[in-house]
Each structure stands twice: as structure tokens, then as C-alpha cells.
C-alpha atoms as a PDB file:
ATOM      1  CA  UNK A   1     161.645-106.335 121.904  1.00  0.00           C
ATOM      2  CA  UNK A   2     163.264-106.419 118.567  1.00  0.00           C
ATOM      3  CA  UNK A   3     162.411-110.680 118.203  1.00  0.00           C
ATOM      4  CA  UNK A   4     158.635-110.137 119.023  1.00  0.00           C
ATOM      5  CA  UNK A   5     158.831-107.453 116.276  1.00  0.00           C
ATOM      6  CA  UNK A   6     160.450-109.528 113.885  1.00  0.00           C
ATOM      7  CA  UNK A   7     158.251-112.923 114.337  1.00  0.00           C
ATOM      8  CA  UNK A   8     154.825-112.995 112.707  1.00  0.00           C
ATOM      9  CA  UNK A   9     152.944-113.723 116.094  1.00  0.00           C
ATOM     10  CA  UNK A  10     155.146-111.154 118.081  1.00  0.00           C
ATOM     11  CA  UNK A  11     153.916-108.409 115.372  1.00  0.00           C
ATOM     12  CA  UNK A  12     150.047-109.277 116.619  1.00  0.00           C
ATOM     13  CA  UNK A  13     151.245-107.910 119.956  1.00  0.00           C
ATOM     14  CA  UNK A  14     153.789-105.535 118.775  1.00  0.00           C
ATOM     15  CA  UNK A  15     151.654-103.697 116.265  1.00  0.00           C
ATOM     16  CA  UNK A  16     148.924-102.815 119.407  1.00  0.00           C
ATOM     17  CA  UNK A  17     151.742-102.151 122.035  1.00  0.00           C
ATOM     18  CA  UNK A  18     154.812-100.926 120.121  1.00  0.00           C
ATOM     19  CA  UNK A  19     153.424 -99.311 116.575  1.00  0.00           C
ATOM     20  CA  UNK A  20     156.476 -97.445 115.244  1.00  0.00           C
ATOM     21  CA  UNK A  21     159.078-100.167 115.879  1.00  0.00           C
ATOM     22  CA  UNK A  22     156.746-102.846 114.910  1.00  0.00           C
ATOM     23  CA  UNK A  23     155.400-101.200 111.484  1.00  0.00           C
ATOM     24  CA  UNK A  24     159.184-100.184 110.915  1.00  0.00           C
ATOM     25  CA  UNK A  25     159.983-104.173 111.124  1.00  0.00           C
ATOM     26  CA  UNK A  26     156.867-104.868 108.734  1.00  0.00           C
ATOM     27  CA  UNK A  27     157.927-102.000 106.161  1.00  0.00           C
ATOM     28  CA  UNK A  28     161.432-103.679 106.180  1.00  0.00           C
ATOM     29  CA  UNK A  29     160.305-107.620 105.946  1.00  0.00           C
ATOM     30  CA  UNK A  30     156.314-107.705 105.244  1.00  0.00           C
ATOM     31  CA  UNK A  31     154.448-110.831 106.369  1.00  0.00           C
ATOM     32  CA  UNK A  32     150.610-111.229 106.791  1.00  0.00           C
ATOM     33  CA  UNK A  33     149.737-114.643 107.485  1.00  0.00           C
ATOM     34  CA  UNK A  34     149.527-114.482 111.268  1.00  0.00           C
ATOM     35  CA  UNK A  35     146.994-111.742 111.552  1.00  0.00           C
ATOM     36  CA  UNK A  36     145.015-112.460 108.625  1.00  0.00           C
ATOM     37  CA  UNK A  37     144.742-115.984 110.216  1.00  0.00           C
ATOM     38  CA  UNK A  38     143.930-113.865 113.809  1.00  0.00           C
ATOM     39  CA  UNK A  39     141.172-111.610 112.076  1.00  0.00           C
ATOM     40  CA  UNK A  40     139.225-114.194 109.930  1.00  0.00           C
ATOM     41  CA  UNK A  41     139.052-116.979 112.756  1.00  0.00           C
ATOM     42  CA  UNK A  42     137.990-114.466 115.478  1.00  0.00           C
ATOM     43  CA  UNK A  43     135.308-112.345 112.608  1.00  0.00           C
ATOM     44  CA  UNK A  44     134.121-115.733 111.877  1.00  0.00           C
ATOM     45  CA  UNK A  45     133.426-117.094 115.140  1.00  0.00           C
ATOM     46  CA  UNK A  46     131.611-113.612 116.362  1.00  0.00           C
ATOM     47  CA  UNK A  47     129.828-113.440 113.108  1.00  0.00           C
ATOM     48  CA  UNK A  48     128.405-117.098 113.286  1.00  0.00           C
ATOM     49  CA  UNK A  49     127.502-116.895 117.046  1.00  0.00           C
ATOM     50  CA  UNK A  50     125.582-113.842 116.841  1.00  0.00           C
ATOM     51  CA  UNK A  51     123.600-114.704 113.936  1.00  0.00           C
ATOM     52  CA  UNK A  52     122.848-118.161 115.857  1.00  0.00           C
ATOM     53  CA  UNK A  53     121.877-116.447 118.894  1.00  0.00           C
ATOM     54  CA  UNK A  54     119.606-113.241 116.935  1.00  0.00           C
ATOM     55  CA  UNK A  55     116.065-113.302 118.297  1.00  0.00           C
ATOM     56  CA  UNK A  56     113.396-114.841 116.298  1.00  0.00           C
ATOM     57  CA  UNK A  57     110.884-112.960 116.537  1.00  0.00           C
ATOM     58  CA  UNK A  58     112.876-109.664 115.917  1.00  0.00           C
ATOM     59  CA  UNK A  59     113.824-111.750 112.671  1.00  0.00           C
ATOM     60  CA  UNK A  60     110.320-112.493 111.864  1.00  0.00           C
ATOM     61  CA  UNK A  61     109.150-109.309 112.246  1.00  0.00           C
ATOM     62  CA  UNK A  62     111.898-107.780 110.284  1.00  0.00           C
ATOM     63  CA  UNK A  63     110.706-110.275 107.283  1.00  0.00           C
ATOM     64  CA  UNK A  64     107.242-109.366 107.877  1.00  0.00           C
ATOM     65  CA  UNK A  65     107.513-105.495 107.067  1.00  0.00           C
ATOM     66  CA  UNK A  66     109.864-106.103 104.493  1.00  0.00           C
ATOM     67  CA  UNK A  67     107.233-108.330 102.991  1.00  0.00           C
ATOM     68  CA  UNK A  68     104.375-105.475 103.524  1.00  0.00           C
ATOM     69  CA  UNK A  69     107.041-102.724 102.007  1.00  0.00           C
ATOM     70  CA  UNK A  70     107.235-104.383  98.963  1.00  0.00           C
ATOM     71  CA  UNK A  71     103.850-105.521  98.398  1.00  0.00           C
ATOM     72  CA  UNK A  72     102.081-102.208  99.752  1.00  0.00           C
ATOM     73  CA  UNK A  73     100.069-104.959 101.979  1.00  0.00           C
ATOM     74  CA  UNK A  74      99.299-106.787 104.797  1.00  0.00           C
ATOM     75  CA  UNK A  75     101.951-110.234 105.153  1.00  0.00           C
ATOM     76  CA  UNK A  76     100.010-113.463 105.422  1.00  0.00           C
ATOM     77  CA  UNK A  77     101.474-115.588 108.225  1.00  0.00           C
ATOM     78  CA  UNK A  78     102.031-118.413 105.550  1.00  0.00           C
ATOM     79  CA  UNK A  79     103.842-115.761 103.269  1.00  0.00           C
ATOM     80  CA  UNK A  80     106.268-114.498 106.455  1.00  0.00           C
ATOM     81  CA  UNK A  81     106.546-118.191 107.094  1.00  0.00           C
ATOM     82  CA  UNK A  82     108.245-119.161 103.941  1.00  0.00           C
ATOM     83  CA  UNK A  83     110.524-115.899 103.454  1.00  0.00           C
ATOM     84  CA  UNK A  84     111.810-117.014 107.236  1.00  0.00           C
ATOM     85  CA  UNK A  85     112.656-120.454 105.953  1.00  0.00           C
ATOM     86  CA  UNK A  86     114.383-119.515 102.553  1.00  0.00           C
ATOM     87  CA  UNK A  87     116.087-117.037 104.956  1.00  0.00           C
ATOM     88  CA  UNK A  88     117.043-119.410 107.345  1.00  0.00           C
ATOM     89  CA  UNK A  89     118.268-121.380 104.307  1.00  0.00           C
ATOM     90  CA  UNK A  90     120.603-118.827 102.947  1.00  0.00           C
ATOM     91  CA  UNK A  91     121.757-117.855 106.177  1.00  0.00           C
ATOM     92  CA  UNK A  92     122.955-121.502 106.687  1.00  0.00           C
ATOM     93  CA  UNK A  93     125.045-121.140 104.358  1.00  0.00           C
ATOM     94  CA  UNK A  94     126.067-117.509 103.758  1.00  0.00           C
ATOM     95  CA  UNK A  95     127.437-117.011 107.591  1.00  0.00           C
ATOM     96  CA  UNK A  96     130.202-119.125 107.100  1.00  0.00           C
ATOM     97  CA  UNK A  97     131.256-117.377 104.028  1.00  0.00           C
ATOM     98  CA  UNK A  98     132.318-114.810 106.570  1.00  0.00           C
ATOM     99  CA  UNK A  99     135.884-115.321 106.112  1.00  0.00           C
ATOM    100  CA  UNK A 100     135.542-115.231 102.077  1.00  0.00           C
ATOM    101  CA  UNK A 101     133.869-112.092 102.374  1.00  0.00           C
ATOM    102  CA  UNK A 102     136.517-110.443 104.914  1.00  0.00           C
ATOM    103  CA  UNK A 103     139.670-111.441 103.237  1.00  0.00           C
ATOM    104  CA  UNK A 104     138.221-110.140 100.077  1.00  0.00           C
ATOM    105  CA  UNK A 105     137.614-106.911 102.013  1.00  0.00           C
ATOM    106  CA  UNK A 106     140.893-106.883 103.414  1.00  0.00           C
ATOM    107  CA  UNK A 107     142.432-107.348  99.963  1.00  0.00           C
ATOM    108  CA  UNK A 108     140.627-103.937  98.160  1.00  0.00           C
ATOM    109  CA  UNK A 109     141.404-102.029 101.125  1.00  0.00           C
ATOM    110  CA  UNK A 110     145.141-103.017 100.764  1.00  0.00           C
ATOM    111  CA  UNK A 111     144.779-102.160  97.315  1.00  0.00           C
ATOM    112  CA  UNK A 112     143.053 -98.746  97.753  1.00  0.00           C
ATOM    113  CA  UNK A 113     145.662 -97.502 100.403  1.00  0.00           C
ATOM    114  CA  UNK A 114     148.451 -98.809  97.937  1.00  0.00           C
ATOM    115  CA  UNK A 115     147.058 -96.555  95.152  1.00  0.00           C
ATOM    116  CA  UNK A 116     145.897 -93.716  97.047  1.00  0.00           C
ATOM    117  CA  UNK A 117     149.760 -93.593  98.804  1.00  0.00           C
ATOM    118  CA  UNK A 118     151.576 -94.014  95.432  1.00  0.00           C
ATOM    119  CA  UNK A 119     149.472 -91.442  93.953  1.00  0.00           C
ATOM    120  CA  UNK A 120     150.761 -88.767  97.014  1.00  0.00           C
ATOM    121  CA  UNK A 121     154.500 -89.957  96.792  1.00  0.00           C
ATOM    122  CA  UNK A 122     154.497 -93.465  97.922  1.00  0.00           C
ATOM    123  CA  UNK A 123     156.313 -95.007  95.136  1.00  0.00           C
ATOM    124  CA  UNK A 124     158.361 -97.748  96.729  1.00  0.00           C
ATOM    125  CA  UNK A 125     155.380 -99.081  98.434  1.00  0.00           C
ATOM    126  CA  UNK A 126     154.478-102.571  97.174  1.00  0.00           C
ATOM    127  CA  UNK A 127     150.991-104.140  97.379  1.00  0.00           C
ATOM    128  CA  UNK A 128     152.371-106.960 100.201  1.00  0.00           C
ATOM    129  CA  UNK A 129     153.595-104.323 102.047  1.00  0.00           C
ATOM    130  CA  UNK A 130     150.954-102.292 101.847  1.00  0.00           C
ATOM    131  CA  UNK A 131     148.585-105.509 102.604  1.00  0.00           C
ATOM    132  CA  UNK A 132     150.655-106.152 105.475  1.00  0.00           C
ATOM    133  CA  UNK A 133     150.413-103.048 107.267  1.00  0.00           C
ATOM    134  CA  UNK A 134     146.677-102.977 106.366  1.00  0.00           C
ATOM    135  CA  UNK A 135     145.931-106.116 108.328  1.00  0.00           C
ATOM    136  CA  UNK A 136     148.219-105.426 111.550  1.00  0.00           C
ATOM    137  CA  UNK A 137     146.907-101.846 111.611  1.00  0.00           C
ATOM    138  CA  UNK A 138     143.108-103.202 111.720  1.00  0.00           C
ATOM    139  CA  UNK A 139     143.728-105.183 114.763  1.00  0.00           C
ATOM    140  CA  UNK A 140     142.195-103.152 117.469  1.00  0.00           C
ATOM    141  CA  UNK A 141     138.971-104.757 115.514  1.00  0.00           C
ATOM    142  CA  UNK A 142     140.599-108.239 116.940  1.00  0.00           C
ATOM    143  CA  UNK A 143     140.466-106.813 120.131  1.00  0.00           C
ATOM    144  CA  UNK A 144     137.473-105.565 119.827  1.00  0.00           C
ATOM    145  CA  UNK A 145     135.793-109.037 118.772  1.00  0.00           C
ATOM    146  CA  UNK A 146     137.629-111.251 121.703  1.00  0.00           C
ATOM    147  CA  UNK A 147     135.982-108.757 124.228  1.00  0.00           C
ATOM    148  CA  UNK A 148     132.696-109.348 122.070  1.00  0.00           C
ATOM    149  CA  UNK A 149     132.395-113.005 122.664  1.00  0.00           C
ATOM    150  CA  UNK A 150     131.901-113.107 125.971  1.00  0.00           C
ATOM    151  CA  UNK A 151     129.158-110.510 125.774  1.00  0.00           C
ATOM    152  CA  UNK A 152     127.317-112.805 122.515  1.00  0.00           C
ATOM    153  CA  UNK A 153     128.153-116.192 124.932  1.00  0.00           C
ATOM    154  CA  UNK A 154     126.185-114.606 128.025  1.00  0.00           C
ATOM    155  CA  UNK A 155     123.338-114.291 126.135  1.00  0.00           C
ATOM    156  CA  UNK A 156     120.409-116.543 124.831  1.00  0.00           C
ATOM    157  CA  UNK A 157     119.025-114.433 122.523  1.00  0.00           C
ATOM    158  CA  UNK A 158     120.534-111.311 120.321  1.00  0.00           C
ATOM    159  CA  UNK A 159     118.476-108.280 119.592  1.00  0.00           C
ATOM    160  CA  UNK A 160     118.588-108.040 115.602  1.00  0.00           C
ATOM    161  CA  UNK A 161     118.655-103.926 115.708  1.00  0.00           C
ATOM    162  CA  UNK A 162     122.080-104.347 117.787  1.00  0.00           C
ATOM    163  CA  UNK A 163     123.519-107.268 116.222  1.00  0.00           C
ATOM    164  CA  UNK A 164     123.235-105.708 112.865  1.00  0.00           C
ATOM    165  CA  UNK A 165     124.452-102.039 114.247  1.00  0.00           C
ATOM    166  CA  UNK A 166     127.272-103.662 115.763  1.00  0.00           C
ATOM    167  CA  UNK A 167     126.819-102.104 119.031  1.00  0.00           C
ATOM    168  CA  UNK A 168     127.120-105.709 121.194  1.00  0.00           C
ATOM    169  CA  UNK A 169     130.036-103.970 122.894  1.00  0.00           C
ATOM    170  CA  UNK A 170     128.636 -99.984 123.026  1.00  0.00           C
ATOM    171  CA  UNK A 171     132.139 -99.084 122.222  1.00  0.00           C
ATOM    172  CA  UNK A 172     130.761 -96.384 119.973  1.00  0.00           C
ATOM    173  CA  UNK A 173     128.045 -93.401 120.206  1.00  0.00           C
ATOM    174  CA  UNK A 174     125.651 -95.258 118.393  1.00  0.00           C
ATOM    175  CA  UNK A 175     125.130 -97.555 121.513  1.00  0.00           C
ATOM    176  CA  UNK A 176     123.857 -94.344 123.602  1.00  0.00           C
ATOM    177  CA  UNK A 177     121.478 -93.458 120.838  1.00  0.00           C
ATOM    178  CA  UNK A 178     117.644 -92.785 121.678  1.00  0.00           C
ATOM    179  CA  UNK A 179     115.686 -95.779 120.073  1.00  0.00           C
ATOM    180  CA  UNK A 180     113.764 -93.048 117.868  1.00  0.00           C
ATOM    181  CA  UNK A 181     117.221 -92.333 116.123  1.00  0.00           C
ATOM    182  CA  UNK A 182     116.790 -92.735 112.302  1.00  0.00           C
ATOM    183  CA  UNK A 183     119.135 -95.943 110.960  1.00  0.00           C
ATOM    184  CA  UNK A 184     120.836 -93.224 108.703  1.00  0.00           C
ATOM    185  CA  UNK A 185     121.961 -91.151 111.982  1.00  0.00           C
ATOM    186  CA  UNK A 186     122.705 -94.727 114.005  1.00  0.00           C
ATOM    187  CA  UNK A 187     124.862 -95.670 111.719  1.00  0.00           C
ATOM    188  CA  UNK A 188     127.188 -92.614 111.108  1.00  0.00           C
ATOM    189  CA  UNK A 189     127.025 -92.408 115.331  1.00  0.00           C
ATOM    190  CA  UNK A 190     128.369 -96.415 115.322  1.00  0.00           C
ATOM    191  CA  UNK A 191     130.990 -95.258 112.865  1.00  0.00           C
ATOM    192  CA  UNK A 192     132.414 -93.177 116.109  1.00  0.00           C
ATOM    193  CA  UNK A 193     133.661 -96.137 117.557  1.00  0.00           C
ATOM    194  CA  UNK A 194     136.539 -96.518 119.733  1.00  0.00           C
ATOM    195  CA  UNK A 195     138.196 -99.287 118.130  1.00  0.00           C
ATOM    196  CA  UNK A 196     137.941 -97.800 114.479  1.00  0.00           C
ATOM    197  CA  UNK A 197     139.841 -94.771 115.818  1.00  0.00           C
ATOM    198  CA  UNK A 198     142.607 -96.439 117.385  1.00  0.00           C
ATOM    199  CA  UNK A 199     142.964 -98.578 113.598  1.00  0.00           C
ATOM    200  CA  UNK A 200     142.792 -95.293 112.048  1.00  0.00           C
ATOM    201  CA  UNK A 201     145.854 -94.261 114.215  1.00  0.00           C
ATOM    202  CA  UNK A 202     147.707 -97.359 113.495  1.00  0.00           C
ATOM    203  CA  UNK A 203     147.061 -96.994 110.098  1.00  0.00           C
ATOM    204  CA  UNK A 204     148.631 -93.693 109.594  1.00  0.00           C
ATOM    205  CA  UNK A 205     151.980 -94.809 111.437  1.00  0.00           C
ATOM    206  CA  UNK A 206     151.655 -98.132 109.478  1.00  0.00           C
ATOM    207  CA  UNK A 207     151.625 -95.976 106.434  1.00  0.00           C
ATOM    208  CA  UNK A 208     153.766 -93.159 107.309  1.00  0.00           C
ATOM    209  CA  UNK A 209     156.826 -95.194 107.658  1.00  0.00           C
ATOM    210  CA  UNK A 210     156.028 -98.170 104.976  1.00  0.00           C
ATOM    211  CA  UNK A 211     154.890 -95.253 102.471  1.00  0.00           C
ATOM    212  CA  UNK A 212     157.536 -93.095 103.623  1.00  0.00           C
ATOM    213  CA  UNK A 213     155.745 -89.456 103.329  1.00  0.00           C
ATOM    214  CA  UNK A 214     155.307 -87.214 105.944  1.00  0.00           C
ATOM    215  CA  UNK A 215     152.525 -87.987 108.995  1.00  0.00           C
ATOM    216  CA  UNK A 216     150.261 -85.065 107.366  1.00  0.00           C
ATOM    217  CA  UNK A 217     149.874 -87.057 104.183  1.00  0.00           C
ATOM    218  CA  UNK A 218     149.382 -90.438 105.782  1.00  0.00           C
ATOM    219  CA  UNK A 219     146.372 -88.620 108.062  1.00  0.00           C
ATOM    220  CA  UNK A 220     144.842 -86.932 105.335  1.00  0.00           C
ATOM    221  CA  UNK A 221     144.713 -90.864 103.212  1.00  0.00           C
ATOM    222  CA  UNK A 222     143.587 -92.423 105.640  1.00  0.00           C
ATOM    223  CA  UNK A 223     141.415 -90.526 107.309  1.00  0.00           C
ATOM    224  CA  UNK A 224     139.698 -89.325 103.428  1.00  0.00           C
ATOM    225  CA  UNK A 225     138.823 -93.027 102.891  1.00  0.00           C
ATOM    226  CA  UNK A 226     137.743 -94.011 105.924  1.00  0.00           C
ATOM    227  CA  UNK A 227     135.547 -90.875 105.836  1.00  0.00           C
ATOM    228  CA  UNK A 228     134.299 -92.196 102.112  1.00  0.00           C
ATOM    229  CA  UNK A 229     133.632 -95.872 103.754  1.00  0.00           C
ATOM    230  CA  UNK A 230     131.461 -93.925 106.543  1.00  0.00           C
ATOM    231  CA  UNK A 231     129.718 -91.817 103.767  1.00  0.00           C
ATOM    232  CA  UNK A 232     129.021 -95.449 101.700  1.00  0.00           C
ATOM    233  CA  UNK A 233     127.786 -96.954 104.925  1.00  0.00           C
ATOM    234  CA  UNK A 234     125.558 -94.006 105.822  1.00  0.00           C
ATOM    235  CA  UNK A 235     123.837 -93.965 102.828  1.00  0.00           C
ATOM    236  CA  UNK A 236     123.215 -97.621 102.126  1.00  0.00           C
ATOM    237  CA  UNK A 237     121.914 -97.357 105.895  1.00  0.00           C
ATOM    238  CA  UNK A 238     119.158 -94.400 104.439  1.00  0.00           C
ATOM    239  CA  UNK A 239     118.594 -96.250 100.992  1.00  0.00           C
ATOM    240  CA  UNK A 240     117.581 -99.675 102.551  1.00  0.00           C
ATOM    241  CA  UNK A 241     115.611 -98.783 105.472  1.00  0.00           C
END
């Protein structure tokens, strides 16, 4: 076991089978490339081929009240028609900044962990390290999008609601949700999701033994700002809907 902990591809495995020994490998010789490589290619393809396969006419209507919320008025067809090409437009081009936008997520969360676990003790922590065990200990979400494709692939069309909730796989209790469910209350339910616990668990092992402080500390980090992400995400999800 101790080669597949020690090789950057074995770690992908090791981190999701064998946590302690793997993350005890990683504090000792950090190296990222193999799963950031793993989690941009698989976000991206997910990403890009449920946005290709969201259903129109969900879309359109989604433009249409956006349209009438802003203008306190009824939508002309002509005025929903050319919001739904400039957003075609954009989204031509945004989706594929997918893996832009992840790795630069991956990066601040690296960076908040690193200060958050130097400010409780963690002073020999360094920020590859500490971007190392970030990346191998978010990738149950790796797992989580391989098991998603073939759900996206067996469908034609995506509805927009659960593409944009994230419930494709109803690995989380927003999934089970009544429709009537406000998008505030959906999306702290969504944040219960399977997969996000078992990266918060790797996480604080990942932490524990790179950071070297004691498991209670490691919980209470990590578990504090992933609570603070779910609080950010809850109330964008009231403000914007």
C-alpha cells in the first residue's frame, strides 16, 4: 500500500480508501497535480454537458420573469427573445471557463484553511501542503460527478431548477424536497449532501495530521467554514430569487 500512497495517481485512490496513511504521505511529500487535473477535467465535462442538455423552455421562462421582475411588466416575446440569445452568447463562452473558475476556488479555499489552521496552532503548515490536502480531501465531489454523467448522458433534456440545485444525483435532502420549498430552504437542504460530508471528514484527517493539532480543532475549522460557505450560499439563494 505504501507505493499507491506515495505516487500522485495512487493518492486519488488512497485518499478515498486509506485517509490516514494517505494524508500522512501527502503531509510528508505534498503533490497536487494529479487530482487537480482529476477534479477540473471531470467538473468541466459535467458542467458543460448539463448546461448543453438544460431545457429550453425552462430557460426561456426563467429569462422571461426575470425580464418582468425588473421591469414591473409584462416581457414582449421579442424582448425574451433577445435576452435568450445574448444568454446563449455568454453561456458559449462562460461554461468552459469552468475550470478557471474551480481552480481559482480551489486556490482561496487552500488559502483559508492555511490561515484559519495557523491561526489555532498550525504553524508548520505551508500553503502547498495545505493546497494539497485541500484537493485530495474534496474528492468524494470526483466521485460524485463520474456517477453524475451517466445520469446527464441518459437524458435529452435537463430540468433548469435541478441542474442549477445540483440535485442530478439526489444525493442530498434537497432532492426529496416538496416543489413548494422556498430556494432559500432548497438550498441549505442540498447543502446536506452525502458527498460534502464524507469531504468534510477527509478534510479534518487531511488537516489533523498535515496541521498537526488535535482532531477537535481540525473539526471545529473545518466544519466553521464549511458552515460559513452554507450560510453564503443560503443567502445569495434568498437575495436572488
Amino acid at each position: 500500500m505504501a507505493a499507491l500512497e506515495d505516487s500522485s495517481l495512487g493518492r486519488l485512490l488512497g485518499a478515498l480508501a486509506a485517509p490516514v496513511k494517505t494524508f500522512r504521505s501527502i503531509a510528508e511529500r505534498p503533490t497536487w497535480g494529479a487530482a487537480l487535473a482529476a477534479l477540473l477535467i471531470v467538473t468541466t465535462a459535467v458542467g458543460v454537458l448539463a448546461n448543453q442538455r438544460i431545457d429550453k423552455n425552462d430557460m426561456r421562462q426563467m429569462i422571461q420573469q426575470r425580464i418582468e421582475k425588473s421591469r414591473g411588466g409584462q416581457a414582449t416575446p421579442e424582448q425574451v427573445d433577445q435576452a435568450v440569445a445574448m444568454g446563449e452568447k455568454i453561456n458559449s463562452v462562460t461554461r468552459w471557463l469552468i475550470p478557471v473558475f474551480a481552480a481559482l476556488v480551489y486556490l482561496a479555499i487552500a488559502g483559508l484553511f492555511l490561515a484559519a489552521f495557523r491561526f489555532f496552532g498550525g504553524s508548520e503548515i505551508r500553503y502547498k501542503t495545505s493546497f494539497a490536502v485541500t484537493l485530495h480531501g474534496l474528492l468524494p465531489g470526483l466521485v460524485a460527478a463520474l456517477l453524475t454523467l451517466p445520469v446527464i448522458l441518459s437524458r435529452e433534456h435537463l430540468p433548469l431548477k435541478q441542474v442549477q440545485s445540483g440535485n442530478l444525483l439526489a444525493s442530498n435532502l434537497g432532492a426529496f424536497a416538496p416543489d413548494s420549498l422556498g430556494t432559500a430552504a432548497r438550498s441549505l437542504l442540498s447543502s446536506l449532501d452525502f458527498f460534502s460530508l464524507w469531504s468534510l471528514l477527509l478534510l479534518i484527517v487531511g488537516y489533523r495530521i498535515a496541521a498537526k493539532v488535535s482532531t477537535a480543532t481540525a473539526a471545529t475549522v473545518v466544519v466553521v467554514l464549511w458552515a460559513l460557505y452554507v450560510a453564503v450560499k443560503v443567502g445569495m439563494a434568498a437575495l436572488f430569487t
